[in-house]
Protein backbone atom coordinates (compact mmCIF):
# COMPACT_ATOMS: atom_id res chain seq x y z
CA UNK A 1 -15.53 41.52 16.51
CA UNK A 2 -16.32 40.07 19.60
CA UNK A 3 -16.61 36.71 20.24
CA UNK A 4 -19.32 36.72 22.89
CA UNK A 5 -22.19 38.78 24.02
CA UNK A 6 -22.84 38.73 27.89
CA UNK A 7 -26.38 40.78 28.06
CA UNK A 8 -27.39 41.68 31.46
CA UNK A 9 -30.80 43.29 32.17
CA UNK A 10 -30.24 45.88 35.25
CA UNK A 11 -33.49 47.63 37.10
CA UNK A 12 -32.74 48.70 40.68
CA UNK A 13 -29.54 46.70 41.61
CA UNK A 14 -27.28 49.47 42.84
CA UNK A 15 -25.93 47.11 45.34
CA UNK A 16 -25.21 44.41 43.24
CA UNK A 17 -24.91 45.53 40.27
CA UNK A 18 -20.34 46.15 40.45
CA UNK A 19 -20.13 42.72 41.72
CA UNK A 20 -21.56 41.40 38.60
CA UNK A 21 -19.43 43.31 36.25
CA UNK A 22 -16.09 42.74 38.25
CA UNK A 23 -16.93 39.18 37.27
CA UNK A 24 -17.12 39.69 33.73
CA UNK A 25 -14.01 42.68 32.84
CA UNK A 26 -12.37 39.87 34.73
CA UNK A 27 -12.92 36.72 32.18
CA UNK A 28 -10.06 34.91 31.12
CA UNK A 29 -11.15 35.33 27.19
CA UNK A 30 -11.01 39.12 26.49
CA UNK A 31 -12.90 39.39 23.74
CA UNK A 32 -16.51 39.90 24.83
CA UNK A 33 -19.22 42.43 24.28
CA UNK A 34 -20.66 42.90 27.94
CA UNK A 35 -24.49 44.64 26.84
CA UNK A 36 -25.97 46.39 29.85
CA UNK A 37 -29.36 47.18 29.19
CA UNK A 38 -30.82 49.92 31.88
CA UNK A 39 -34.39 49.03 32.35
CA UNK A 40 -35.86 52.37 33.74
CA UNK A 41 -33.68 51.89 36.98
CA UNK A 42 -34.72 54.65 39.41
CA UNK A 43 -31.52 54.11 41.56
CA UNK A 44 -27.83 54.90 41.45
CA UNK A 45 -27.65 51.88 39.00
CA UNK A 46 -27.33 53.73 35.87
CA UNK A 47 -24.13 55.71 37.63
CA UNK A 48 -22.58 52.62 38.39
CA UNK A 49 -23.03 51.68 34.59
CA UNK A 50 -21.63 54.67 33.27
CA UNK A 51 -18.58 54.16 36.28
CA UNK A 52 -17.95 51.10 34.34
CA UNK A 53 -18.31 52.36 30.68
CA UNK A 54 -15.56 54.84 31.06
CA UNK A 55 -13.47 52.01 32.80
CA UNK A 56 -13.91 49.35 29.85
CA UNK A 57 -14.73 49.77 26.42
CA UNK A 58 -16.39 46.57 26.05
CA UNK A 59 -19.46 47.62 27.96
CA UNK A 60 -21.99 49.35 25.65
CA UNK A 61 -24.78 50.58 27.76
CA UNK A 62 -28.67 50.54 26.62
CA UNK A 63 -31.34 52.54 28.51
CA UNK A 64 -34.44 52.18 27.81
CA UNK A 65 -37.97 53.10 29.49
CA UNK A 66 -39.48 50.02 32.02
CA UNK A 67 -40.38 47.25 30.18
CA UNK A 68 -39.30 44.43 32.57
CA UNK A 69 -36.28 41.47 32.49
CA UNK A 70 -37.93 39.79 29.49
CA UNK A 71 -38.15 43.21 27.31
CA UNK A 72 -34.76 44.21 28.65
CA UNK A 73 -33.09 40.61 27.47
CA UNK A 74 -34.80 40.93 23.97
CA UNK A 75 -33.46 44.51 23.84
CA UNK A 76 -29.97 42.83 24.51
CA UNK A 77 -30.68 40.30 21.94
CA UNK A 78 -31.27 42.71 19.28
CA UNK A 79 -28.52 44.86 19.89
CA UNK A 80 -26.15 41.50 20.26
CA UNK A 81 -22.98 41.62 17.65
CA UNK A 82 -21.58 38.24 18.32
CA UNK A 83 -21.84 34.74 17.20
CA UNK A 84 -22.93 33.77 20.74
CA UNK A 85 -24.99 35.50 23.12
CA UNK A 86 -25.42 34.58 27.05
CA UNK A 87 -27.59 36.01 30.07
CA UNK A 88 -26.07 37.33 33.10
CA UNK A 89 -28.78 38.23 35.72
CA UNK A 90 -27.66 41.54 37.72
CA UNK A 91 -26.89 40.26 40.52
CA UNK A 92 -25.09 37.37 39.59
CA UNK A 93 -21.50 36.46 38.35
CA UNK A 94 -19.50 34.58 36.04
CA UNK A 95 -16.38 32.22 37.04
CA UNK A 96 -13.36 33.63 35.79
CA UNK A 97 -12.83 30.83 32.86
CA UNK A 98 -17.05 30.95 31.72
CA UNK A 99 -17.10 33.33 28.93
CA UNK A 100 -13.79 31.21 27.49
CA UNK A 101 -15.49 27.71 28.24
CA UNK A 102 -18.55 28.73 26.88
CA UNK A 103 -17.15 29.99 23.02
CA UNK A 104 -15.25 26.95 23.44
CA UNK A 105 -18.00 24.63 23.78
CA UNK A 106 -19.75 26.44 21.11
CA UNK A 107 -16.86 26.24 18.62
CA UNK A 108 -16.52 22.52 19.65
CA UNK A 109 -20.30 21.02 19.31
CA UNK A 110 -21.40 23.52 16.43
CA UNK A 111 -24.42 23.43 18.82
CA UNK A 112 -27.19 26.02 18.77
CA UNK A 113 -28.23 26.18 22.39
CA UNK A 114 -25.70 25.12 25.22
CA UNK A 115 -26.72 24.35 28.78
CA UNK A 116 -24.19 24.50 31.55
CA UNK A 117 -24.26 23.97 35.43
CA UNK A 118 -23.83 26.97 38.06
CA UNK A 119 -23.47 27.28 41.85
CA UNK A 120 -26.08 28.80 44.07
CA UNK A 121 -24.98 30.84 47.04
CA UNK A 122 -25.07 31.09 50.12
CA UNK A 123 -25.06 27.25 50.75
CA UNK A 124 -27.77 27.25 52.63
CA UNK A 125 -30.62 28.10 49.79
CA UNK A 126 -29.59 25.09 48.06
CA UNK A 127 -31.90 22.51 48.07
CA UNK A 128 -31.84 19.08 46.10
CA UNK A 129 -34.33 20.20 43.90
CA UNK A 130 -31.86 23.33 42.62
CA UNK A 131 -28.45 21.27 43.48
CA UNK A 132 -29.60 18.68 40.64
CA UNK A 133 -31.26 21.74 37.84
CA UNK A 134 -28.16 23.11 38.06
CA UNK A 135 -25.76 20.27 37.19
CA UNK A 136 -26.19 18.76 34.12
CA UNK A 137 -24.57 16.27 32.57
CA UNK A 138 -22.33 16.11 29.69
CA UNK A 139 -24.39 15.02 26.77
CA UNK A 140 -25.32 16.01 23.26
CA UNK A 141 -28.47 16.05 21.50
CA UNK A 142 -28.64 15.76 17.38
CA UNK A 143 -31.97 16.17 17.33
CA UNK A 144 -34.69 17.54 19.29
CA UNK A 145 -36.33 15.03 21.64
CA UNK A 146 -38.92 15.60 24.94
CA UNK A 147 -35.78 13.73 27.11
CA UNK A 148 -34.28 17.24 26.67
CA UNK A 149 -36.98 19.28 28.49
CA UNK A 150 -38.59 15.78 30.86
CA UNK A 151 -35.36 14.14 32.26
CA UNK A 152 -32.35 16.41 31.46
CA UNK A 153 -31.53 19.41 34.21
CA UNK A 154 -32.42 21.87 31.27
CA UNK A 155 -34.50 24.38 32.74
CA UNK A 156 -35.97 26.68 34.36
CA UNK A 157 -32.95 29.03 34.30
CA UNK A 158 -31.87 31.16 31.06
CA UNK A 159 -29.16 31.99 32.62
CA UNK A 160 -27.42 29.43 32.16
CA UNK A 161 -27.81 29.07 28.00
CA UNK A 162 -25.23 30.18 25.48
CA UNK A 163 -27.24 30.29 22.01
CA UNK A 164 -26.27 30.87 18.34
CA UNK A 165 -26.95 34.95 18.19
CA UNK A 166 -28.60 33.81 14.35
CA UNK A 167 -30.15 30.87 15.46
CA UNK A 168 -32.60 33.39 17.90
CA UNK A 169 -33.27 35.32 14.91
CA UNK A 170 -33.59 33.35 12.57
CA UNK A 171 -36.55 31.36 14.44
CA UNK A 172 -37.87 34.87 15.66
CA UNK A 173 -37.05 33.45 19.48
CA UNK A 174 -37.13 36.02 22.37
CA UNK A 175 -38.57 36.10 25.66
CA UNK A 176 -42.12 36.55 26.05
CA UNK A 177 -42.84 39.97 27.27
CA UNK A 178 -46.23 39.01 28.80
CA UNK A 179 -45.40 36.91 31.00
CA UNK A 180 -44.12 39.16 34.13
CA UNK A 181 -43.04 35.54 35.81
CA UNK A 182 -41.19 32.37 34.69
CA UNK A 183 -40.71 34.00 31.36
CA UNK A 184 -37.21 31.60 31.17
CA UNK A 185 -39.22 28.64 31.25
CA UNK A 186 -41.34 29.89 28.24
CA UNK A 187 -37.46 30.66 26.99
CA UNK A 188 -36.37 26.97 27.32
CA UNK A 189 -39.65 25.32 26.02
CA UNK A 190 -39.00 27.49 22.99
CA UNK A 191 -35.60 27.27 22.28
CA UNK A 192 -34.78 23.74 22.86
CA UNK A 193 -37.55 22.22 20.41
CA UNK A 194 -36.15 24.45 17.68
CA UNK A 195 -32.46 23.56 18.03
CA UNK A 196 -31.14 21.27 15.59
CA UNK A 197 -28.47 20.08 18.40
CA UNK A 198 -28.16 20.76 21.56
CA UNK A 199 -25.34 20.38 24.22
CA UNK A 200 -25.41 19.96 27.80
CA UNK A 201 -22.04 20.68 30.12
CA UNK A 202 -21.27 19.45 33.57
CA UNK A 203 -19.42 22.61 34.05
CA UNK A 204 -20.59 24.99 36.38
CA UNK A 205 -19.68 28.74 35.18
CA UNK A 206 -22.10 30.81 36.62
CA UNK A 207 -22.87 31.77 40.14
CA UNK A 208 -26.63 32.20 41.40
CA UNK A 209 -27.82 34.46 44.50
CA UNK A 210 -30.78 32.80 45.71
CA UNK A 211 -33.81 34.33 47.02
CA UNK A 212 -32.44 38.05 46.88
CA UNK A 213 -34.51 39.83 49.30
CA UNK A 214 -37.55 42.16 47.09
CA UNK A 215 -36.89 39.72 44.08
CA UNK A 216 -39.80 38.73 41.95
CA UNK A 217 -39.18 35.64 43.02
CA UNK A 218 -38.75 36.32 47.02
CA UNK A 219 -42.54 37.67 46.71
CA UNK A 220 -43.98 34.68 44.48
CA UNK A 221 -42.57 32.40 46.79
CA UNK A 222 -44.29 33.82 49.57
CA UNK A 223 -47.46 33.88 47.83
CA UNK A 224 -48.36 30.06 46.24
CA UNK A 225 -51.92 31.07 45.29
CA UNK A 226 -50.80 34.23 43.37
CA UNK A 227 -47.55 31.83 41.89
CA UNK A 228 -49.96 28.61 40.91
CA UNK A 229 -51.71 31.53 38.68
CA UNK A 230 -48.82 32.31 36.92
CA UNK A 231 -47.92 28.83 36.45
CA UNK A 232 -50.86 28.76 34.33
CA UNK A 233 -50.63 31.33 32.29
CA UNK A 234 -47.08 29.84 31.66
CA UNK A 235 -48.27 26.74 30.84
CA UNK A 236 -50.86 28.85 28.45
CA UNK A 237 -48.05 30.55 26.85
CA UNK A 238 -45.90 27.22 25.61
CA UNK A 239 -49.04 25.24 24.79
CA UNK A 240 -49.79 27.59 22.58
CA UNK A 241 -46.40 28.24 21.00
CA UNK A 242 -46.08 24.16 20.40
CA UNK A 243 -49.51 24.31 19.04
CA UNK A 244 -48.44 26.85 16.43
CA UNK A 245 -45.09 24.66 15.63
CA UNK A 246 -47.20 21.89 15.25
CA UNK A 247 -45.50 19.90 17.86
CA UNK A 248 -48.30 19.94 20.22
CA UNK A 249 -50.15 16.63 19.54
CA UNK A 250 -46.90 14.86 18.85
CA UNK A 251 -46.60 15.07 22.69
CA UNK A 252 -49.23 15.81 24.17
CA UNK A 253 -49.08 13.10 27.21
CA UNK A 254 -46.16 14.53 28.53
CA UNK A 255 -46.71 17.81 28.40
CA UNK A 256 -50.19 17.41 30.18
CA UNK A 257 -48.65 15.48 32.59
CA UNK A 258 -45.80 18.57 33.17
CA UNK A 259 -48.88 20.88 33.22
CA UNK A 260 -50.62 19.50 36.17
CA UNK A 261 -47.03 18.82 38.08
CA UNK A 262 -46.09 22.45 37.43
CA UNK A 263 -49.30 24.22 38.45
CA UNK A 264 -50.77 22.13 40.85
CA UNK A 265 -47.78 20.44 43.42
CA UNK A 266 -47.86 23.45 45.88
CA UNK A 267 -51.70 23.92 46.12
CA UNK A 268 -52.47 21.49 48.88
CA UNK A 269 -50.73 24.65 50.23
CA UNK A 270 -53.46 26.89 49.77
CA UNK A 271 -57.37 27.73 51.18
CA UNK A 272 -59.32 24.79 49.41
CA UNK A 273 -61.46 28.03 47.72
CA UNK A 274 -58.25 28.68 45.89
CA UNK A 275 -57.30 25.47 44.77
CA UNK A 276 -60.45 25.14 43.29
CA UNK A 277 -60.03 28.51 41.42
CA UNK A 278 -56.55 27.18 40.33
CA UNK A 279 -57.78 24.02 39.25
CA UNK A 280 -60.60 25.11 37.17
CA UNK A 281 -58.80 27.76 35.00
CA UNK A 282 -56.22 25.45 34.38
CA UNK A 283 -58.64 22.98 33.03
CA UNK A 284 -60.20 25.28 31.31
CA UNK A 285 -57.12 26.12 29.77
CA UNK A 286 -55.87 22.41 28.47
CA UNK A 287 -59.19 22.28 26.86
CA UNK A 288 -58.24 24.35 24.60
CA UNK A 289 -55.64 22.51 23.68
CA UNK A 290 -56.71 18.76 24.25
CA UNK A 291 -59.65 16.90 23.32
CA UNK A 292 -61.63 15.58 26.54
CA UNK A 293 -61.34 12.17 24.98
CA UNK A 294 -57.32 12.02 24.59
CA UNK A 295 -57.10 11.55 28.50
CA UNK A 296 -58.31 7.89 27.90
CA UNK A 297 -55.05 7.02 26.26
CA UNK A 298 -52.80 7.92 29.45
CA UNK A 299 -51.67 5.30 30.58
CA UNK A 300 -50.59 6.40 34.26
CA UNK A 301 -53.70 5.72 36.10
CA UNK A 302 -53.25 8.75 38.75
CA UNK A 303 -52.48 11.72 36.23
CA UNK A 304 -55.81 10.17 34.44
CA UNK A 305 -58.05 10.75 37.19
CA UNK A 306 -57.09 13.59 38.19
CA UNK A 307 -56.95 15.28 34.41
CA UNK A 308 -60.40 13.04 33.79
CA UNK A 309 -61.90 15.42 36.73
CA UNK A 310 -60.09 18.58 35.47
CA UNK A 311 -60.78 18.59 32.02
CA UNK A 312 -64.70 17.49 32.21
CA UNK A 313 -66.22 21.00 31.98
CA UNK A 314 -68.91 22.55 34.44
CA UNK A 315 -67.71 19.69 37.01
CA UNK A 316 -66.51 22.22 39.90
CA UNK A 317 -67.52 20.22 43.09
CA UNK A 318 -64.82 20.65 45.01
CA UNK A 319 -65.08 17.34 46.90
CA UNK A 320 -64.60 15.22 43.78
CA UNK A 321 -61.77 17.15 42.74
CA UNK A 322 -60.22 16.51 45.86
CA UNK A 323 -60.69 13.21 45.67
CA UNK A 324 -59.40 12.85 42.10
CA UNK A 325 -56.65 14.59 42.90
CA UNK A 326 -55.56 11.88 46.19
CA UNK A 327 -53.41 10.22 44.15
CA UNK A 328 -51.39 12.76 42.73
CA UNK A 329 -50.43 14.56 46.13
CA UNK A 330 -49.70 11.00 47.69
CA UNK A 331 -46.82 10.66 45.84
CA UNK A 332 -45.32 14.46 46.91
CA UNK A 333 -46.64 14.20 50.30
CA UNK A 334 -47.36 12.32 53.36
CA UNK A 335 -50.36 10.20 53.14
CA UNK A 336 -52.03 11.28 56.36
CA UNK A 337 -51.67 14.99 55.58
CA UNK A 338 -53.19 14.42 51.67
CA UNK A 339 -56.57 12.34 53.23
CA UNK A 340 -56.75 15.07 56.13
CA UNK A 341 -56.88 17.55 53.41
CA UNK A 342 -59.23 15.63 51.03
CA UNK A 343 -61.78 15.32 54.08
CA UNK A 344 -61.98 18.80 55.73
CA UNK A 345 -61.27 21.85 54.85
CA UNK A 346 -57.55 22.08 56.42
CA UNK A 347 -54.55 22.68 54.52
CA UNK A 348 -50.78 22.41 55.04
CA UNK A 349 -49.02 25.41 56.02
């Protein structure tokens, strides 16, 4: 039986697709289960898969109609054999040693969920932000606490967790099919409050491609208003998973203080028309969650404005939530381009 399962989602990669899977008939531990799960591909990508197939028995092949990455990965998931299971994105790779270093780990720390560092090529699509989410450090967790998903590099990326194959099933985990983008950080804010330890590794196994050219997430990065909507509905998605765990109130400060951080840093980007469409659903949205009288108790004077103005409903003057809002872009931009924006109707670009 194997000792790993590598699952990798594949929907139009035909030109990426063999360097992935050299990467992985080439780990140093041999005994893997490498699940390729054909999402509806309309390219040359399911030849390729069958090319490798008949080449390696470990590759078991899974075609199924369009569903997208998160339906393919559950797909995986459910067909999974092994104690462990891992994501591979398409057009990504594994380091030679990864598959070994990861069933080590595993064996070693008895942990549910493991979190590991990667690469990101080419160099020059690596920015701080990404250089420090994809190095952790080495620490283990007994128990869950926020530090995990608030000051450890533990997210976005699924990529880059091994979990216990019966630990997903057991808590019914899997990847949230309606969310068409940032479904892995709905993954991580599911998995890692449900792990009864968790273990973080310096070691960087995996190698990224940035910004692939007609990715998902080439075209929400060109679009902030369209991505600041999906951030919501994100957000939407875990608060009400935590709400059903009953985990919600327990901490509610910092996950309203994520919320805001998460939806709202890149709208100062935006036509002030949008940011006030953004801005109202995603109060509208935490007050379904959040009494209006819990922002009283925050103690970080900034975050409380600004949430004050965003949860207080039929309030959608666009001038005070501008100026509720000063504070919080101050400390992510330049002071002269926040009060330009809060006064007129210009935005950065």
């Amino acid at each position: 039986m194997a000792r790993l399962s590598v699952i990798v989602p594949v929907y139009n990669v035909e030109d990426y697709i063999d360097r992935c899977l050299e990467s992985l008939v080439c780990q140093s531990l041999s005994d893997i289960e490498i699940l390729c799960v054909n999402d509806g591909s309309t390219d040359e990508s399911p030849a390729h898969l069958r090319k490798w197939a008949d080449r390696d028995e470990r590759i078991r092949v899974v075609s199924k109609p369009n569903g997208g990455l998160s339906s393919a990965r559950n797909t995986g998931i459910a067909k999974a054999s092994a104690k462990y299971v891992c994501f591979v994105d398409s057009d990504d790779r594994l380091y030679v040693n990864a598959c070994e270093d990861i069933v080590r780990m595993m064996d070693e720390s008895d942990a549910d969920v493991l979190t590991f560092g990667a690469t990101c090529v080419p160099g020059e699509a690596v920015t701080s932000w990404l250089y420090d989410v994809l190095s952790p450090r080495n620490i283990t967790y007994n128990s869950f606490d926020p530090d995990i998903l608030f000051k450890e590099s533990s997210r976005p990326f699924a990529w880059r967790m091994a979990c216990r194959t019966d630990f997903l099933r057991k808590n019914d985990i899997h990847f949230d099919e309606n969310v068409r983008f940032g479904e892995d950080q709905v993954f991580c804010f599911a998995v890692y409050p449900r792990a009864s330890k968790t273990r973080f590794s310096s070691r960087k196994l995996y190698e990224y491609l940035a910004a692939r050219p007609g990715s998902l997430m080439d075209r929400m990065n060109a679009d902030v208003y369209t991505k600041m909507l999906e951030h919501v509905n994100i957000v939407d998605h875990i608060f009400s998973d935590w709400s059903e765990l009953g985990i919600l109130d327990r901490y509610s400060e910092q996950m309203m203080r994520w919320a805001i951080d998460f939806c709202l840093y890149e709208l100062i980007r935006v036509p002030q028309d949008k940011f006030l469409e953004v801005t109202d659903r995603l109060g509208a949205m935490l007050r379904s969650y959040i009494p209006i009288g819990y922002v009283s108790q925050i103690e970080d004077k900034v975050d409380r404005a600004f949430l004050s103005n965003l949860l207080q409903p039929g309030d959608t003057n666009l001038y005070r939530r501008k100026c509720s809002a000063i504070g919080f872009y101050e400390r992510r931009f330049l002071k002269r381009f926040v009060y330009r924006w809060a006064l007129t109707d210009w935005y950065l670009t």
